[in-house]
N, C-alpha and C. Protein backbone atom coordinates (compact mmCIF):
# COMPACT_ATOMS: atom_id res chain seq x y z
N UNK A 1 6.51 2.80 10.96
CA UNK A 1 5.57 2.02 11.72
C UNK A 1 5.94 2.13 13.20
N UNK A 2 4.97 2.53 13.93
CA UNK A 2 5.41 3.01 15.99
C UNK A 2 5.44 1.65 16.39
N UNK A 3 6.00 1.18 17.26
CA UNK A 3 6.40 -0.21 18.28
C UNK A 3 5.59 0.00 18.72
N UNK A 4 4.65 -1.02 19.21
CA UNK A 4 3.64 -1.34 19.80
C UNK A 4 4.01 -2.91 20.88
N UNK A 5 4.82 -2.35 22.08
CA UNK A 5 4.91 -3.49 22.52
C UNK A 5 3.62 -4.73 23.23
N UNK A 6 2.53 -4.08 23.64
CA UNK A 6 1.34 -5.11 23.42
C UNK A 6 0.66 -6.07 22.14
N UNK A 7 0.54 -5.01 21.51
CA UNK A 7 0.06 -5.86 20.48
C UNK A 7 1.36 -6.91 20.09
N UNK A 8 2.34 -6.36 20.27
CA UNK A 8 3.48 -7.40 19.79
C UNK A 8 3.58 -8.59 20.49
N UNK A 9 2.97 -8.76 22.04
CA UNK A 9 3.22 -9.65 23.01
C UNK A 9 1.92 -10.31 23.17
N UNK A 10 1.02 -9.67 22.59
CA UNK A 10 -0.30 -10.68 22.61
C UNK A 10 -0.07 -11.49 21.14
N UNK A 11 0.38 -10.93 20.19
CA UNK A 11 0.55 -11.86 19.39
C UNK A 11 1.28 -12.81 19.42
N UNK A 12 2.56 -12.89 20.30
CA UNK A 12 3.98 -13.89 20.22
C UNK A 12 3.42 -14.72 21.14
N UNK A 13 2.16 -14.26 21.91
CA UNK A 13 1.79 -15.07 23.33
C UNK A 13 0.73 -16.21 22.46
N UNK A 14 -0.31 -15.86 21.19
CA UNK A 14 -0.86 -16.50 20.55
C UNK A 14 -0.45 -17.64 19.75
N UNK A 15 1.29 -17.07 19.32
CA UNK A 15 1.51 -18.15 18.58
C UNK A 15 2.22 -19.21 20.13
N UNK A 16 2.59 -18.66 20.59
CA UNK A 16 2.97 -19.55 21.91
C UNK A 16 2.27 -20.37 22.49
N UNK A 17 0.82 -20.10 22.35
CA UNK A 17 -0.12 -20.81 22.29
C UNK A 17 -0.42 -21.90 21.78
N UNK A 18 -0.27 -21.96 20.38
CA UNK A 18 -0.80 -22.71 19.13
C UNK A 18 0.29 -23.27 19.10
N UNK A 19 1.84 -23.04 18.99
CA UNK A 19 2.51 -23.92 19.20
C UNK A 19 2.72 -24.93 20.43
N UNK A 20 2.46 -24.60 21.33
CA UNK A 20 2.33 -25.31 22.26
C UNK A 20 1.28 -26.35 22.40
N UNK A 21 0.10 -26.02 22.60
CA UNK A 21 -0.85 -27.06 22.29
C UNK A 21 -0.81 -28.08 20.99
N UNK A 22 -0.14 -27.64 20.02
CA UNK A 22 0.29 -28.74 18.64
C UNK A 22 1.20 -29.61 19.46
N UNK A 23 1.99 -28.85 20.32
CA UNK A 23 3.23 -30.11 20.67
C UNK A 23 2.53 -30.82 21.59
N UNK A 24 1.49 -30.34 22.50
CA UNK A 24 1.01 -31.28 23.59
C UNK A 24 -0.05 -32.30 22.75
N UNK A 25 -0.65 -31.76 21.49
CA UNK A 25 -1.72 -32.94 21.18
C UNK A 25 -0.86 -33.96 19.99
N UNK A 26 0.08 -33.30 19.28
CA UNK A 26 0.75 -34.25 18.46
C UNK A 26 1.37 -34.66 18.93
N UNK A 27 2.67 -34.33 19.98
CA UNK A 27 4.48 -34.65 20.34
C UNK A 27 4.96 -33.91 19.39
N UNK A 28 4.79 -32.80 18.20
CA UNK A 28 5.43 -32.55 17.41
C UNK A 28 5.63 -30.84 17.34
N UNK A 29 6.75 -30.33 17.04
CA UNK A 29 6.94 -29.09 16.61
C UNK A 29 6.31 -28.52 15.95
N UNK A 30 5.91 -27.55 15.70
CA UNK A 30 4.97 -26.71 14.61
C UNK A 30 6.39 -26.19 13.82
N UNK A 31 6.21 -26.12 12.69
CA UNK A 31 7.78 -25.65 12.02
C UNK A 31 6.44 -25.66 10.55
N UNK A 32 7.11 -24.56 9.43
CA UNK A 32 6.28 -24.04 8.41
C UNK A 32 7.40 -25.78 7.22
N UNK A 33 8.13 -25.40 7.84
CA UNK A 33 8.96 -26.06 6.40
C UNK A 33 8.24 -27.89 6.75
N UNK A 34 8.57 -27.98 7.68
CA UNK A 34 8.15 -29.24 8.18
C UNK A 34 6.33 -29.85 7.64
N UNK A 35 5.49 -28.92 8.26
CA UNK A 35 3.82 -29.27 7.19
C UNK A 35 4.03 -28.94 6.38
N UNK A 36 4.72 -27.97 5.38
CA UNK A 36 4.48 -28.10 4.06
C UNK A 36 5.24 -29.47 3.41
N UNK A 37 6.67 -30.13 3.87
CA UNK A 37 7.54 -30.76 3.13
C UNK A 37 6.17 -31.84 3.11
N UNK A 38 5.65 -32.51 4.62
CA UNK A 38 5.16 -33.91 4.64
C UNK A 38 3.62 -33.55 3.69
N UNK A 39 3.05 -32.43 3.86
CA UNK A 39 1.78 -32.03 2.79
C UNK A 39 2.41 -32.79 1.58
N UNK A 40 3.35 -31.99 0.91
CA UNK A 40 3.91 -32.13 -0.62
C UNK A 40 4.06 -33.58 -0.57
N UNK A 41 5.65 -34.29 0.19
CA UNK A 41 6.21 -35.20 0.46
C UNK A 41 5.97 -35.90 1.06
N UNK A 42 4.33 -36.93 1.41
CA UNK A 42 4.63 -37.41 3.02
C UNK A 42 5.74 -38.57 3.05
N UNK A 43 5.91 -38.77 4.47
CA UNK A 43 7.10 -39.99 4.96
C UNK A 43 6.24 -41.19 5.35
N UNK A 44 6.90 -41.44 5.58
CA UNK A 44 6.35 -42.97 6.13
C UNK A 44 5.86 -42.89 7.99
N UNK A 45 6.14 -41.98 8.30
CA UNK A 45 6.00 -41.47 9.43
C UNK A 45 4.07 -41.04 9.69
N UNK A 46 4.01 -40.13 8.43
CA UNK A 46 2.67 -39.32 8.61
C UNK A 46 1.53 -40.99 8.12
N UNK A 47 1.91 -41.74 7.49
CA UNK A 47 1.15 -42.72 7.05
C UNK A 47 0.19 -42.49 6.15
N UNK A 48 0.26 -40.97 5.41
CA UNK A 48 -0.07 -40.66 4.22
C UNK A 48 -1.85 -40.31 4.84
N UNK A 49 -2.32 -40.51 6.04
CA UNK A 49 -4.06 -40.43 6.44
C UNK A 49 -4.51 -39.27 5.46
N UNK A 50 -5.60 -39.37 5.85
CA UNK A 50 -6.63 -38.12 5.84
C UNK A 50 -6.11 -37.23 6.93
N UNK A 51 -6.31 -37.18 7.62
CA UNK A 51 -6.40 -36.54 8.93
C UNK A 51 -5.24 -35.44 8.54
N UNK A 52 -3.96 -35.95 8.79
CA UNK A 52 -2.39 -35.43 8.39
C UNK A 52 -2.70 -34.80 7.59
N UNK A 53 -2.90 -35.12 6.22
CA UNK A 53 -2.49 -34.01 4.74
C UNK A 53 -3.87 -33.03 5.36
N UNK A 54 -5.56 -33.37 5.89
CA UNK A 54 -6.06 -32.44 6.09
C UNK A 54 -5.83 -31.16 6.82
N UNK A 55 -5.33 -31.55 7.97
CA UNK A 55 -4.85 -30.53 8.99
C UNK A 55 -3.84 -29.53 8.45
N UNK A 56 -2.45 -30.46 7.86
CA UNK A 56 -1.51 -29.64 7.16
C UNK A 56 -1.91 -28.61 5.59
N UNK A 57 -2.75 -29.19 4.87
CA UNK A 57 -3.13 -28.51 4.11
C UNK A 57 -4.27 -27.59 4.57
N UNK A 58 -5.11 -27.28 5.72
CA UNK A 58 -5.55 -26.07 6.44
C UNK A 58 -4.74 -24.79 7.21
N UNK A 59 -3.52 -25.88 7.35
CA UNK A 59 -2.31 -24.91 7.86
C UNK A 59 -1.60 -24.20 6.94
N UNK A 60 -1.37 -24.23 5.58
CA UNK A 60 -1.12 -23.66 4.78
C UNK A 60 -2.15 -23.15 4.16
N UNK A 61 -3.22 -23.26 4.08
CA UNK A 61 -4.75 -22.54 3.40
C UNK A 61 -4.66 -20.91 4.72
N UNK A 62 -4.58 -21.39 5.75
CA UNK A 62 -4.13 -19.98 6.53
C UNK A 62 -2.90 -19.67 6.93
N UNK A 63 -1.82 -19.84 6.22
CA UNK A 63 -0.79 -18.84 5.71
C UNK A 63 -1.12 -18.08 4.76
N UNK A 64 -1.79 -18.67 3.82
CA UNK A 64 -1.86 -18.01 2.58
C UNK A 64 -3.29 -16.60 2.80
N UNK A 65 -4.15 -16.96 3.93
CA UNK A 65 -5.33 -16.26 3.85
C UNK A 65 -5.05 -15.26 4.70
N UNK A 66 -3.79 -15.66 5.82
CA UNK A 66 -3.57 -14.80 6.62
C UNK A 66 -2.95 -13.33 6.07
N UNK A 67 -1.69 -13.67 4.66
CA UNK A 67 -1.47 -13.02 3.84
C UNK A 67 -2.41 -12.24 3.23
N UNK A 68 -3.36 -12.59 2.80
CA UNK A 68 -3.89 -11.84 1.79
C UNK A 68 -5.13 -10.94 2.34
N UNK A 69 -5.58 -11.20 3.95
CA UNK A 69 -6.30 -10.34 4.56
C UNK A 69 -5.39 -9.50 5.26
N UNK A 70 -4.29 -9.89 5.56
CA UNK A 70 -3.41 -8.52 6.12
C UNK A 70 -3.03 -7.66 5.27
N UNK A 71 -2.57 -8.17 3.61
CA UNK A 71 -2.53 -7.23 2.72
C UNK A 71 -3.78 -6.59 2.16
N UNK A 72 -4.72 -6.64 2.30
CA UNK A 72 -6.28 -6.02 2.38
C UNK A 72 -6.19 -5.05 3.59
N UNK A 73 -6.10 -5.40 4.97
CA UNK A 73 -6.71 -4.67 5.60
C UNK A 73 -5.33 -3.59 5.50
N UNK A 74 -4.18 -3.50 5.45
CA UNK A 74 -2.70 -2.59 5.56
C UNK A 74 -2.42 -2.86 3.96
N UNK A 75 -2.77 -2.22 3.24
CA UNK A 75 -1.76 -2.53 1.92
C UNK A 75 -0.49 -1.86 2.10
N UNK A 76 0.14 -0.86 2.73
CA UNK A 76 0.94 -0.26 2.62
C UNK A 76 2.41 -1.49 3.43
N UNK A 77 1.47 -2.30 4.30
CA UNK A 77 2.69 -3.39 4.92
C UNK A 77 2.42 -4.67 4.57
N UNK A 78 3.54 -5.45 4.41
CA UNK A 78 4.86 -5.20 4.62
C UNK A 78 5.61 -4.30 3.43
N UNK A 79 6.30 -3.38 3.63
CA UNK A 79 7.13 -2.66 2.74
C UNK A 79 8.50 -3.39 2.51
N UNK A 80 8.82 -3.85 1.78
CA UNK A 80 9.95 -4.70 0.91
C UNK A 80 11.22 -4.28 1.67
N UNK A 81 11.96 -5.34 2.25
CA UNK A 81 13.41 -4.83 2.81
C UNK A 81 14.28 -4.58 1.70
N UNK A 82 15.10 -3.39 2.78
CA UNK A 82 16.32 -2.28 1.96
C UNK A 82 17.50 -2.79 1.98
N UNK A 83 18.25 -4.73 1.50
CA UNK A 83 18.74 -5.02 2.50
C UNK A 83 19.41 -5.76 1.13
N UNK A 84 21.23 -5.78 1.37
CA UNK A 84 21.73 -5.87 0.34
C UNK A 84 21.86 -7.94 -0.13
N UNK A 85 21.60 -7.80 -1.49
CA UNK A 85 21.33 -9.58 -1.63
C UNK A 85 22.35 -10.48 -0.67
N UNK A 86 23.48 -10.03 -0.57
CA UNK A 86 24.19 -11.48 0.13
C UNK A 86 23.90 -11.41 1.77
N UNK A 87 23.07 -10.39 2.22
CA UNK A 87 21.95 -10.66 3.33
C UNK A 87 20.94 -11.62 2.97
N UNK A 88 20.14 -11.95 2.08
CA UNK A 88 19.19 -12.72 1.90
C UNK A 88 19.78 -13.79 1.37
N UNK A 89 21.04 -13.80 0.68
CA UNK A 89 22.07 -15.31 0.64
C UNK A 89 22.22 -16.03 1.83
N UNK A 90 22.54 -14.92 3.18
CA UNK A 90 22.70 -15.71 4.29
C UNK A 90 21.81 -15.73 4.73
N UNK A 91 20.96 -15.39 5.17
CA UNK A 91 19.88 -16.03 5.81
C UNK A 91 19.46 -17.34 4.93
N UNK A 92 19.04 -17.49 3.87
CA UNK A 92 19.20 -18.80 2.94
C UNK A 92 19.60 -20.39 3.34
N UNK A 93 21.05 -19.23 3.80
CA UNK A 93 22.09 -20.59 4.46
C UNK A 93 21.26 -21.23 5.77
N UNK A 94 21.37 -20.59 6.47
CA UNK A 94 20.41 -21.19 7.53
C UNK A 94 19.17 -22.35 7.51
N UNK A 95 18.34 -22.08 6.44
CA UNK A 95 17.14 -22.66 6.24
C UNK A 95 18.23 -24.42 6.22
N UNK A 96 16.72 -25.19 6.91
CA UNK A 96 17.53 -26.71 7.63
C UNK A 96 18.08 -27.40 6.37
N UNK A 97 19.27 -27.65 5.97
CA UNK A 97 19.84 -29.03 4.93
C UNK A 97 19.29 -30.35 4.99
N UNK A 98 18.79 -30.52 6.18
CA UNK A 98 17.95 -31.39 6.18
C UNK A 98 16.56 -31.83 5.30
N UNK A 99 15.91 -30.59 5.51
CA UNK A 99 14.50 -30.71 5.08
C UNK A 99 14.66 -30.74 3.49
N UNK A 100 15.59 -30.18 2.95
CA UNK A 100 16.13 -30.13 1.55
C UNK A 100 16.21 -31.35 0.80
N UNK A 101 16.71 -32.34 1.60
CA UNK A 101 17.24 -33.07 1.57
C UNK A 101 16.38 -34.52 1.45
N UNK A 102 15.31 -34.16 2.59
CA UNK A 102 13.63 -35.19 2.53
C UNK A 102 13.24 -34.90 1.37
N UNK A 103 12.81 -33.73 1.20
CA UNK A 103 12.07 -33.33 -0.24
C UNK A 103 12.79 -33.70 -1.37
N UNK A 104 14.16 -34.19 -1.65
CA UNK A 104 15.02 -34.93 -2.59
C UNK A 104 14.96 -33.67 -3.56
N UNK A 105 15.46 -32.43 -2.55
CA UNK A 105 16.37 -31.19 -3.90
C UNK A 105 17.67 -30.92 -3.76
N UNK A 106 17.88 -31.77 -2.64
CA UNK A 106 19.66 -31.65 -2.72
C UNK A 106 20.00 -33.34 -1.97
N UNK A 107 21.26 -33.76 -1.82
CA UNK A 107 21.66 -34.73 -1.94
C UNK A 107 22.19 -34.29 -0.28
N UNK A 108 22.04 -35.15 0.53
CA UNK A 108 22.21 -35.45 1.60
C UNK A 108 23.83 -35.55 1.73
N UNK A 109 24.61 -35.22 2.52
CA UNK A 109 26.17 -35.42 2.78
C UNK A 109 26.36 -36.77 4.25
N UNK A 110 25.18 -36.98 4.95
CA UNK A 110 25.25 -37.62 5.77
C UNK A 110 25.07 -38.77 5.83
C-alpha cells in the first residue's frame, strides 16, 4: 500500500475535527471504549436519557458501517498483521483498567 501523506492528513484533520467539536458541545472526550461502556453500562452520570444512549448507539452504528463499506469498497484492506501474539498481549495491557473495571469484568485494585 504507497503512503499517501494527504489523504492521511485530511483524514487525522477530520477526526480532529469531530473530536474536537464533541469536546466543545459535550465537555467530553470522544474515546471508542468510553460510548460503548456507558451505551452497554450507563452511570449515573449519563442519566440513562434518550438523547445519550441515542447519539452513542449512532456512534457505534458508524463504526460498524464504516467497516463494512470500507471492506466493500477495498476488500483486499485491511490485510491481517504479521505480528507475533505476545505483541497483541501487550498492546492488551494498555487498554484503560479502569473502564474494565466500570463495566464490572475485573475487580478494581483502587
Amino acid at each position: 500500500m504507497p503512503f499517501t501523506p494527504v489523504e492521511s492528513s485530511i483524514g487525522g484533520a477530520l477526526l480532529g475535527v469531530a473530536v474536537s467539536t464533541h469536546l466543545l458541545a459535550f465537555g467530553r472526550v470522544t474515546g471508542c471504549s468510553g460510548i460503548l461502556g456507558e451505551l452497554v453500562r450507563p452511570s449515573t452520570k449519563t442519566h440513562k436519557s434518550k438523547s445519550e444512549k441515542t447519539w452513542r448507539a449512532l456512534v457505534v452504528v458508524g463504526f460498524f458501517a464504516a467497516g463494512i463499506i470500507g471492506f466493500l469498497a477495498y476488500p483486499s484492506f485491511p490485510k491481517p498483521l504479521d505480528l507475533p501474539m505476545r505483541t497483541y498481549a501487550l498492546a492488551g495491557l494498555f487498554v484503560r483498567e479502569n473502564r474494565f473495571s466500570q463495566l464490572g469484568l475485573i475487580e478494581s485494585n483502587k
